[in-house]
N, C-alpha and C. Protein backbone atom coordinates (compact mmCIF):
# COMPACT_ATOMS: atom_id res chain seq x y z
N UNK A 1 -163.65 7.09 10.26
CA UNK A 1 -162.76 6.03 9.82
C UNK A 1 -161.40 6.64 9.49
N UNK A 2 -159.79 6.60 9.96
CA UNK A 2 -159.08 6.79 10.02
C UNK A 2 -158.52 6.83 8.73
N UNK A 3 -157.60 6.69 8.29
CA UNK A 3 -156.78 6.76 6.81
C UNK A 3 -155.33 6.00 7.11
N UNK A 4 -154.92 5.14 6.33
CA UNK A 4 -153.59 4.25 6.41
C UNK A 4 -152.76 5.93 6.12
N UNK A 5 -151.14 5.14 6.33
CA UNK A 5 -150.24 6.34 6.09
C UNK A 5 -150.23 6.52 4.82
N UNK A 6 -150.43 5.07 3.46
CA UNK A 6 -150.65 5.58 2.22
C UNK A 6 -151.41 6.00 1.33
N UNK A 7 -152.53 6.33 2.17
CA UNK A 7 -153.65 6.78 1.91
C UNK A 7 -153.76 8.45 2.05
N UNK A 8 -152.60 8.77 3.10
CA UNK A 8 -152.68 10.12 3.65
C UNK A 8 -151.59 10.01 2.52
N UNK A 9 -150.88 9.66 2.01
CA UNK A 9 -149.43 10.21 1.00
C UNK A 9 -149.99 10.19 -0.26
N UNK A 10 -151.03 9.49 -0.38
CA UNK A 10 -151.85 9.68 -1.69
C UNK A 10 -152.43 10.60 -2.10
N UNK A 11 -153.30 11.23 -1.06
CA UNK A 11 -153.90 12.52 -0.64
C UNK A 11 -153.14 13.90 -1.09
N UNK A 12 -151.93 13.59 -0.36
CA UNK A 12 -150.64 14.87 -0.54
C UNK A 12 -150.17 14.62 -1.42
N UNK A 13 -149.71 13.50 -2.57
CA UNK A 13 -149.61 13.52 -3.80
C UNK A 13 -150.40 14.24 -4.84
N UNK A 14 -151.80 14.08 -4.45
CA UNK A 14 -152.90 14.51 -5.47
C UNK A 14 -153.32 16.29 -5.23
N UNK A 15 -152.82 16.50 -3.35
CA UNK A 15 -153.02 17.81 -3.70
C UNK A 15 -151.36 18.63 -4.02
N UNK A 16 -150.48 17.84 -4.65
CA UNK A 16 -149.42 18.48 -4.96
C UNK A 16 -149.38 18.53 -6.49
N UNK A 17 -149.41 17.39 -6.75
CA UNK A 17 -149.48 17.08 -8.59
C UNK A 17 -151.04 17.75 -9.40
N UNK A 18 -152.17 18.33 -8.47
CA UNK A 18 -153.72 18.50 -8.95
C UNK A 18 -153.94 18.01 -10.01
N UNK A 19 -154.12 16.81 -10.22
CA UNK A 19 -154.38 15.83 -11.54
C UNK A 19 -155.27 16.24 -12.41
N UNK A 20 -155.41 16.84 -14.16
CA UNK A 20 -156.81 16.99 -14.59
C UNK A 20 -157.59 15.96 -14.67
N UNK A 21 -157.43 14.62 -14.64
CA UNK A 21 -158.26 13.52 -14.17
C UNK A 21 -157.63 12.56 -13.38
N UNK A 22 -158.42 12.30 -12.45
CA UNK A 22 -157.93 11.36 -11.72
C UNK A 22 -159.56 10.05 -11.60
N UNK A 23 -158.50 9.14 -11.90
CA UNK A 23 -159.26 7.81 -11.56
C UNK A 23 -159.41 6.78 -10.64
N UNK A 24 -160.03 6.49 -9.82
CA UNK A 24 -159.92 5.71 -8.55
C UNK A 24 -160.81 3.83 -9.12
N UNK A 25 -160.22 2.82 -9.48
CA UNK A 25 -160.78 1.49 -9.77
C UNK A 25 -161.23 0.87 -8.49
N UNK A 26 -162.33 0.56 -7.99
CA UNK A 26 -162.46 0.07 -6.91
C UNK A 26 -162.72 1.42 -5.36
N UNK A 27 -164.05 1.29 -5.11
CA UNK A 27 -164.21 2.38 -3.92
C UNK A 27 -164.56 2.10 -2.54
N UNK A 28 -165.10 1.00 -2.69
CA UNK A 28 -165.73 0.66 -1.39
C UNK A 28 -167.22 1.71 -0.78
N UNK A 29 -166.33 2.70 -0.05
CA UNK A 29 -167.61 3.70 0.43
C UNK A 29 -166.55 4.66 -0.09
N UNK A 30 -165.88 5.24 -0.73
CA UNK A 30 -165.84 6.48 -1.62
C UNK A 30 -164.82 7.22 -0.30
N UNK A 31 -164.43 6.66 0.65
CA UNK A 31 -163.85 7.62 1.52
C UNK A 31 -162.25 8.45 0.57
N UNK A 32 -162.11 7.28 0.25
CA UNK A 32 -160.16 8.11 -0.50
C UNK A 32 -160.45 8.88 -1.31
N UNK A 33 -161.45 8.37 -2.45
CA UNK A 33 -161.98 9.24 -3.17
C UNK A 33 -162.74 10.47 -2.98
N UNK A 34 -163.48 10.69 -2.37
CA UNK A 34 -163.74 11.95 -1.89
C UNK A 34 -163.18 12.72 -1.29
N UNK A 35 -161.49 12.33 -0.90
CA UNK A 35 -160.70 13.39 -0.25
C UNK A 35 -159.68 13.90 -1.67
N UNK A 36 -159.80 13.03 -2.27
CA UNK A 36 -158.71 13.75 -3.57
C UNK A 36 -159.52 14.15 -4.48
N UNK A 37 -160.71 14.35 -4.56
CA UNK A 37 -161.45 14.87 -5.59
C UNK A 37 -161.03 16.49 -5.78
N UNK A 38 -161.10 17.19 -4.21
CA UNK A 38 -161.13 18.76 -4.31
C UNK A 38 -159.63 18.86 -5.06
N UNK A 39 -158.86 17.85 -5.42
CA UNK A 39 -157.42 18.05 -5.98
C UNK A 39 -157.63 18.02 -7.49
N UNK A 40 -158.53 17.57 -8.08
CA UNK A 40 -158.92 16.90 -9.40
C UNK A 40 -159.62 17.72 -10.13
N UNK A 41 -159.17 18.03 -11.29
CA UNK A 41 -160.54 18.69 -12.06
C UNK A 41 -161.77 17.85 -12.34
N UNK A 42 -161.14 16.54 -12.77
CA UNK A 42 -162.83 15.76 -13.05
C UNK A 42 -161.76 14.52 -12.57
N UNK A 43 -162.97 13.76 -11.45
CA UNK A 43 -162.55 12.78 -11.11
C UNK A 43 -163.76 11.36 -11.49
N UNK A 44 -163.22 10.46 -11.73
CA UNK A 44 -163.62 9.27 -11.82
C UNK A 44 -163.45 8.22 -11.06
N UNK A 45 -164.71 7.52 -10.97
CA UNK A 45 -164.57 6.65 -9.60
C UNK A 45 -165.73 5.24 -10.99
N UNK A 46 -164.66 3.64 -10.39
CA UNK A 46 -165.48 2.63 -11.12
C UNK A 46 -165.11 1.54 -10.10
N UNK A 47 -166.45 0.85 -10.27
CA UNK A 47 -166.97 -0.45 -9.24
C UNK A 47 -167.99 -1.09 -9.63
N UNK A 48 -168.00 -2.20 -9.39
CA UNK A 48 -168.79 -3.44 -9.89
C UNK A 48 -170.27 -3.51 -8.91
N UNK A 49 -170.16 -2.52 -7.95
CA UNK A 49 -171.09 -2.61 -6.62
C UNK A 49 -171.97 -1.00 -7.06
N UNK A 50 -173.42 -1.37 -7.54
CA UNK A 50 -174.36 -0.02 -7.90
C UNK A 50 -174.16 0.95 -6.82
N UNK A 51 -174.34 0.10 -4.91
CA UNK A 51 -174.84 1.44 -4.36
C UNK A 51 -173.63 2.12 -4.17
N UNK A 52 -172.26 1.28 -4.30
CA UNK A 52 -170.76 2.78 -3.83
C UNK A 52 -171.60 3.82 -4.47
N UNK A 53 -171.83 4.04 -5.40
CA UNK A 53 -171.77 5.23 -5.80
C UNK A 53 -172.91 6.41 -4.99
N UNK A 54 -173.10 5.40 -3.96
CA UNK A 54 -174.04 6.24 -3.22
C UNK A 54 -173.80 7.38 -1.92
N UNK A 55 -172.26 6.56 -1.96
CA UNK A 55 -171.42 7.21 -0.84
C UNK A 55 -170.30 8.42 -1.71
N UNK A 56 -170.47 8.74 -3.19
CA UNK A 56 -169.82 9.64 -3.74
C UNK A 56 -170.22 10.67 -3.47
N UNK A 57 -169.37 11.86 -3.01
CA UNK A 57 -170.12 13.15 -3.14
C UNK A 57 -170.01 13.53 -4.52
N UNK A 58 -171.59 14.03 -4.94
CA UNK A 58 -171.63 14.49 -6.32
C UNK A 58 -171.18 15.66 -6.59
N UNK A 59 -170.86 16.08 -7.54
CA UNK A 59 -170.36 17.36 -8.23
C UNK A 59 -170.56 17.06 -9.59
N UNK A 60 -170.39 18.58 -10.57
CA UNK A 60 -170.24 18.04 -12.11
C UNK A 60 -168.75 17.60 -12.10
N UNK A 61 -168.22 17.49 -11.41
CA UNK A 61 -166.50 16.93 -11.81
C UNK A 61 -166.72 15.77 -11.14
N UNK A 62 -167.93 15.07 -10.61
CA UNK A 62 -167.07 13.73 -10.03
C UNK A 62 -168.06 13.15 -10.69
N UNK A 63 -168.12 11.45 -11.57
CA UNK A 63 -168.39 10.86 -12.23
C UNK A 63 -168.48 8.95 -11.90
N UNK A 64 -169.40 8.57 -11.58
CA UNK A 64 -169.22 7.19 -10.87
C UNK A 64 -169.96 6.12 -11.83
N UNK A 65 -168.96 5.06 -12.02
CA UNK A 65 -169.26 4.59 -13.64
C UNK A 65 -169.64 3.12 -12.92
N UNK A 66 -170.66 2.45 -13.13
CA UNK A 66 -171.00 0.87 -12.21
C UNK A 66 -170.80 0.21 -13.44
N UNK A 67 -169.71 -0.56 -13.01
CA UNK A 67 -168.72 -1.70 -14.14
C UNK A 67 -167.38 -2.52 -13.35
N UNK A 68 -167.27 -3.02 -14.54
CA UNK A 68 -165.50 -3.53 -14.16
C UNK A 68 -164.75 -2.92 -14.66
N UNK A 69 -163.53 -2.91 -14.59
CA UNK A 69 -162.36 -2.25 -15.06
C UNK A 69 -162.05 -2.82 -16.92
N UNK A 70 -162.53 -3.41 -16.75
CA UNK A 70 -162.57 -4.37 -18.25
C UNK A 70 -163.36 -3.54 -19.05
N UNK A 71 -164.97 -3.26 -18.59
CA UNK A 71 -166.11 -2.59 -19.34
C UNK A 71 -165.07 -0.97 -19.34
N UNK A 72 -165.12 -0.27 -18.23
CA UNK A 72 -164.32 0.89 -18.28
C UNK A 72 -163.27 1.43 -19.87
N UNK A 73 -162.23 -0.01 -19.54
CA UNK A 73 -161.12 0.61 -20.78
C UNK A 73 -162.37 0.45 -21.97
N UNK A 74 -162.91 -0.49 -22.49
CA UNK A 74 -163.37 -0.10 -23.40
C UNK A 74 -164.34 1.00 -23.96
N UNK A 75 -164.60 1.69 -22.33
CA UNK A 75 -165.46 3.12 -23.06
C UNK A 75 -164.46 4.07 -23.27
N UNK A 76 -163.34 3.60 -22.72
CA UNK A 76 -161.86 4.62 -22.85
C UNK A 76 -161.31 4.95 -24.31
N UNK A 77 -161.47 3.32 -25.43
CA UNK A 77 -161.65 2.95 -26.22
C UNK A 77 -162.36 3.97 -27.33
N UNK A 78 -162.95 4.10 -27.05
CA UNK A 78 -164.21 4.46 -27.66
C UNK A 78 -164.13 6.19 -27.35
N UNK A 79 -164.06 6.63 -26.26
CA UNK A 79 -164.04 8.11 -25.97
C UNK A 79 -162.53 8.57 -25.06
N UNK A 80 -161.36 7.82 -25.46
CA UNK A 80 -160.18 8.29 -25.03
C UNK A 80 -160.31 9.39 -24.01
N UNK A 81 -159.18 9.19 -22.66
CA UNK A 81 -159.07 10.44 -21.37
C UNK A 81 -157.46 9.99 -21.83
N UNK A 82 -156.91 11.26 -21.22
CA UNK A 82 -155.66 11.12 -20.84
C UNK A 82 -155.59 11.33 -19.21
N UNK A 83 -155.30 10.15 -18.35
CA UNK A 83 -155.73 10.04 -16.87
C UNK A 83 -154.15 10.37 -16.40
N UNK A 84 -154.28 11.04 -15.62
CA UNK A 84 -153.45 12.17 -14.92
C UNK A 84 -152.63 11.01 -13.22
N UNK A 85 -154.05 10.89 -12.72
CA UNK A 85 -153.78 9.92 -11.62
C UNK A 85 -154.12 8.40 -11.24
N UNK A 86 -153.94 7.21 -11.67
CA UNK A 86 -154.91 6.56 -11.67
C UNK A 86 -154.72 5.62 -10.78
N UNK A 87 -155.77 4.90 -9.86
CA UNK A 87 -155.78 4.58 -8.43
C UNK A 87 -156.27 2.98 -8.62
N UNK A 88 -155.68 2.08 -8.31
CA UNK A 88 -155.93 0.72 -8.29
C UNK A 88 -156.16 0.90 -6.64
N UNK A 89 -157.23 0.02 -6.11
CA UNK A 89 -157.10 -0.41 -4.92
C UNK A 89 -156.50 -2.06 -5.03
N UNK A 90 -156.28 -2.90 -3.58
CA UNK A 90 -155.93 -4.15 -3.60
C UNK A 90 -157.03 -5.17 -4.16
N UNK A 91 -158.11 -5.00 -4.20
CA UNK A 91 -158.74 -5.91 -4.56
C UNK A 91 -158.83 -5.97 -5.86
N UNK A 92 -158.95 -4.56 -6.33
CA UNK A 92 -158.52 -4.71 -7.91
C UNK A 92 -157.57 -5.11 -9.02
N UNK A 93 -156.44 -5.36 -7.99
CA UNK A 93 -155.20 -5.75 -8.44
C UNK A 93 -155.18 -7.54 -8.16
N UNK A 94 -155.71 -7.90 -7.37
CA UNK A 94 -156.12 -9.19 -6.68
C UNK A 94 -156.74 -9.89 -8.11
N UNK A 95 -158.38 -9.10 -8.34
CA UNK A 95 -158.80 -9.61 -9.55
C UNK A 95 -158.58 -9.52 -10.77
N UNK A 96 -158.30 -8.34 -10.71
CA UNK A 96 -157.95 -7.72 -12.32
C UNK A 96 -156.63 -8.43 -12.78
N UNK A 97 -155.54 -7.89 -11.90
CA UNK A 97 -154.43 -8.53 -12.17
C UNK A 97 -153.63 -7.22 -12.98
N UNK A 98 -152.33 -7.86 -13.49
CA UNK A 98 -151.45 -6.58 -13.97
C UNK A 98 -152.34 -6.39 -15.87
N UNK A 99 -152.84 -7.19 -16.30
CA UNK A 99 -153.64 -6.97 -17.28
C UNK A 99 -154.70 -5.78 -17.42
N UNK A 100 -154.90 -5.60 -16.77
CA UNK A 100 -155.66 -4.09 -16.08
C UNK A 100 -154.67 -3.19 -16.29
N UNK A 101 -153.89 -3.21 -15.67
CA UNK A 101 -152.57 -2.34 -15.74
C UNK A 101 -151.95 -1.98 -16.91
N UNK A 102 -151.50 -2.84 -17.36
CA UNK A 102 -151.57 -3.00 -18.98
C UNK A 102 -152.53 -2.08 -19.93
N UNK A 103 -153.65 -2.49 -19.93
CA UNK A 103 -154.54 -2.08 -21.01
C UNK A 103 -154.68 -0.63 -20.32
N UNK A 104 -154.96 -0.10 -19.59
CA UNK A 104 -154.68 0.79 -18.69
C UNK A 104 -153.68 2.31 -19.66
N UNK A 105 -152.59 1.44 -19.67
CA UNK A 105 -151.03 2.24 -19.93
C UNK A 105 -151.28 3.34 -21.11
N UNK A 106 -152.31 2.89 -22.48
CA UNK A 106 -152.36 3.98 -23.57
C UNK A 106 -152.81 4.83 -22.92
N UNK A 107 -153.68 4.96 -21.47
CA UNK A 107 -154.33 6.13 -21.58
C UNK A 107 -154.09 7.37 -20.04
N UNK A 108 -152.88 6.57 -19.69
CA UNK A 108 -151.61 7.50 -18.57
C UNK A 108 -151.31 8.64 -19.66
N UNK A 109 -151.51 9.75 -19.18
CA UNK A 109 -150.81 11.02 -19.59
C UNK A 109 -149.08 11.02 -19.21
N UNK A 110 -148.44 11.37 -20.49
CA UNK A 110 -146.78 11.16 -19.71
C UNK A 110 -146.68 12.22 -18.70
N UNK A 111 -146.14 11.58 -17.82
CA UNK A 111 -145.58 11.88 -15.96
C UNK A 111 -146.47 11.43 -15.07
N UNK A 112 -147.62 10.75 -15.93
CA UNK A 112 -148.56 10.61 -15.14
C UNK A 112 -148.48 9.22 -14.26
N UNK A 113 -149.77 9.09 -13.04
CA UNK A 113 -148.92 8.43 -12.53
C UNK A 113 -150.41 7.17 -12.26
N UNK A 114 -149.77 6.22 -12.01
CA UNK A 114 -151.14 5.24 -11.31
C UNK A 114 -150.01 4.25 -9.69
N UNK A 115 -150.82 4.64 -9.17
CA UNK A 115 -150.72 3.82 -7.83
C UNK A 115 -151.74 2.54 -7.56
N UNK A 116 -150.64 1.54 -6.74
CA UNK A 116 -150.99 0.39 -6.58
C UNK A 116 -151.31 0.21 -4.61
N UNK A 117 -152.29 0.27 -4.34
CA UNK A 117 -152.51 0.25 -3.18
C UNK A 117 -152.58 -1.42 -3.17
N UNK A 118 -151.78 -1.67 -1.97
CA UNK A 118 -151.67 -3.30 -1.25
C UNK A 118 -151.09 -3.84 -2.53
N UNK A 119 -150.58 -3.93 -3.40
CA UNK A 119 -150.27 -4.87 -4.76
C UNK A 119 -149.16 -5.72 -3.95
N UNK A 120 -149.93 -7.14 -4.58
CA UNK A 120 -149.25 -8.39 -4.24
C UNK A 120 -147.74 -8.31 -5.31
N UNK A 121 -146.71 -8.95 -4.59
CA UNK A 121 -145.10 -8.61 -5.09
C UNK A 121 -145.26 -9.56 -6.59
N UNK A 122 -146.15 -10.84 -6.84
CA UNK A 122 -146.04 -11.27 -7.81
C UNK A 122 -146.84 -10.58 -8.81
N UNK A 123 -147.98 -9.58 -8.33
CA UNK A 123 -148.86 -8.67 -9.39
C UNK A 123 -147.71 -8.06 -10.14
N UNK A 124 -146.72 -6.82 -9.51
CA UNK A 124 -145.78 -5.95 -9.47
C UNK A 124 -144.52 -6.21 -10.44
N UNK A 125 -144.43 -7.67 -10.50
CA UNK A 125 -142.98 -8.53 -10.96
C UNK A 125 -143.67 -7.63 -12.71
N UNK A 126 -144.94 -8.12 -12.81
CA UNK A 126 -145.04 -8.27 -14.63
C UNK A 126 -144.92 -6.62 -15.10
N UNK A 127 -145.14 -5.65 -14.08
CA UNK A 127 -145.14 -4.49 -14.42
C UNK A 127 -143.51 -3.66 -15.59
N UNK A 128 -143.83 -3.89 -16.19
CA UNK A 128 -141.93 -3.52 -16.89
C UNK A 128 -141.71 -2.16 -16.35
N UNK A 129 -140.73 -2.23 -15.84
CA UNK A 129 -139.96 -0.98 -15.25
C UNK A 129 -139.30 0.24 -16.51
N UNK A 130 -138.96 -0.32 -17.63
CA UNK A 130 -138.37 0.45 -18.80
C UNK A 130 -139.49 1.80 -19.22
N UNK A 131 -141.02 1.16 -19.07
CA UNK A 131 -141.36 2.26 -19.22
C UNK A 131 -142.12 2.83 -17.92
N UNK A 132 -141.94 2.66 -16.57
CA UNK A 132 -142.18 3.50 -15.56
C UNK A 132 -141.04 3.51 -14.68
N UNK A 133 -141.23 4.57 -13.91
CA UNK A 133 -139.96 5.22 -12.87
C UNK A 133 -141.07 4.59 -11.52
N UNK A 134 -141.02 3.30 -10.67
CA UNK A 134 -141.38 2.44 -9.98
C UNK A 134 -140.68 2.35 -8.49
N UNK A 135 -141.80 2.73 -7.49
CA UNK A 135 -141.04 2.84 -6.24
C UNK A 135 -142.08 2.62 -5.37
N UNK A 136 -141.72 1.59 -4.26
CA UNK A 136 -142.34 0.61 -3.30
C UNK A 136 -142.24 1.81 -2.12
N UNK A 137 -143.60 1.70 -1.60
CA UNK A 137 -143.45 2.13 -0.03
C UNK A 137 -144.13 0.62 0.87
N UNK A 138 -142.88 0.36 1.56
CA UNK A 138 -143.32 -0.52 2.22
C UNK A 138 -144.38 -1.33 3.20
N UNK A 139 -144.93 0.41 3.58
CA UNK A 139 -145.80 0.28 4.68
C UNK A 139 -146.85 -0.61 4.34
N UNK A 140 -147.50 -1.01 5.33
CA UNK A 140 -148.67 -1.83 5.43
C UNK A 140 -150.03 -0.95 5.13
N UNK A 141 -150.70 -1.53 4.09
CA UNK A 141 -150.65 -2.66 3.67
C UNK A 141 -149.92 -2.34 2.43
N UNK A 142 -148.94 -0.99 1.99
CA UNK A 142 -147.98 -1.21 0.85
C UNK A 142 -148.85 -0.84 -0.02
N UNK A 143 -147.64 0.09 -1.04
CA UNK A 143 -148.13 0.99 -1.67
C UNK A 143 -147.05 0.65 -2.98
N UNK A 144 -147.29 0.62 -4.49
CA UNK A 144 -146.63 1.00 -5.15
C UNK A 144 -146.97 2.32 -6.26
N UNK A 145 -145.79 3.01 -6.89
CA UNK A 145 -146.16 4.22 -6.94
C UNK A 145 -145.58 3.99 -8.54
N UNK A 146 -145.93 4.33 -9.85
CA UNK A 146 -145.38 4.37 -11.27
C UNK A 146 -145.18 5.29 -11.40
N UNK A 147 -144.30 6.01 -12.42
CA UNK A 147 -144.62 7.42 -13.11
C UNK A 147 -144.10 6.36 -14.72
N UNK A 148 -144.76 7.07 -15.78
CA UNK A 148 -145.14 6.91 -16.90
C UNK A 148 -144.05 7.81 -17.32
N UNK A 149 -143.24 6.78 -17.90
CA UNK A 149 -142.19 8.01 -18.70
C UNK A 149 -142.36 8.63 -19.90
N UNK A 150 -141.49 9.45 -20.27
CA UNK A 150 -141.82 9.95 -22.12
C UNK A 150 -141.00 8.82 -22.68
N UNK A 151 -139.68 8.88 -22.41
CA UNK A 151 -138.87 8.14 -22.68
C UNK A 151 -137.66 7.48 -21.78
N UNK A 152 -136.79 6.90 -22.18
CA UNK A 152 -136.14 5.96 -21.30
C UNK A 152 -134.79 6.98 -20.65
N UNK A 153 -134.20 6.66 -19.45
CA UNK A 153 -133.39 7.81 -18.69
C UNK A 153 -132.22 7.90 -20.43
N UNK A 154 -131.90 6.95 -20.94
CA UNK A 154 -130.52 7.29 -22.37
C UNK A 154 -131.06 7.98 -22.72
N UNK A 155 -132.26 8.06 -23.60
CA UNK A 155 -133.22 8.57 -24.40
C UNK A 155 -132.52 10.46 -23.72
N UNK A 156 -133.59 10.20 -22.85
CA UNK A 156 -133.11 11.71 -22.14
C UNK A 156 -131.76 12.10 -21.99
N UNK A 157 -130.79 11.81 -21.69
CA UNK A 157 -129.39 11.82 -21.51
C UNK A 157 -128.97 12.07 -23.15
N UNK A 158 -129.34 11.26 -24.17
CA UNK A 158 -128.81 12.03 -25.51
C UNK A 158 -129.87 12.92 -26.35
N UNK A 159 -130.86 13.63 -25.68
CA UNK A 159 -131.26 14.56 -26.65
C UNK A 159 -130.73 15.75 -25.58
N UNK A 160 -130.10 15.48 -24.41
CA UNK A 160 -129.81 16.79 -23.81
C UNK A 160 -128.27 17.21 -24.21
N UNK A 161 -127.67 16.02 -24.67
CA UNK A 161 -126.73 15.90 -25.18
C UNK A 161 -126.05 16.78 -26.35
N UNK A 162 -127.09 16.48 -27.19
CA UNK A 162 -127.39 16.53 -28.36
C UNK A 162 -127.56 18.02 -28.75
């Protein structure tokens, strides 16, 4: 099975940035995920479907949690990660919505980043830009890309100032 072009830029993101966790919401058969794992110290993979996790290759670093993204944050809740990479597919963004995204945000490591594979332009609108550095790749089926800032570009501009 082939790979979209943002699927291959995802790939080369993850083996450039080597995320200490990376999270993938939504797997299908585990194909994306199992190519960015060897990039990851401990990777996480969550889906509402028992057998994906049958198509994970196991390791002690890879971890496949059968839930929603809803059940997820709250074990996040409860046992805090600071997630390095974190991977929405389209359907997850479809159901979940930017509320996912949201609850999501305490637990982005700053610079860290979460990608929006296929995200519909009205999902994207609610995303506030003030606190991510936000950039569209157009391609089909479209990719959006966050980085999680520390602080806002002034912010930075007057403590260098300073």
């Amino acid at each position: 099975m082939g790979l979209s072009g943002n699927e291959d830029f995802i790939i080369n993101l993850a083996r450039l940035v080597r995320p200490k966790v990376f999270v993938k919401l939504g797997l299908y058969q585990c194909t994306l995920f199992n190519k960015i794992t060897p990039y990851a110290e401990k990777s996480i993979g969550v889906d509402i479907q028992p057998e994906v996790g049958e198509y994970m290759k196991q390791s002690r670093d890879t971890h496949f949690i059968n839930g929603t993204t809803q059940e997820f944050v709250k074990q996040l809740e409860t046992k805090p990660l600071q997630i390095n990479m974190l991977l929405f597919d389209g359907e997850n963004i479809k159901e979940a919505g930017p509320q996912d995204f949201h609850r999501f945000f305490p637990f982005i490591a700053p610079q860290g980043f979460i990608l929006l594979q296929d995200p519909r332009p009205d999902k994207t609108q609610m995303i506030k830009p003030g606190l991510y550095d936000l950039m569209k790749i157009p391609d089909s089926p479209g990719l959006t890309i966050c980085r999680k800032r520390i602080g806002s570009i002034d912010e930075f501009r007057t403590s260098r100032a300073g």
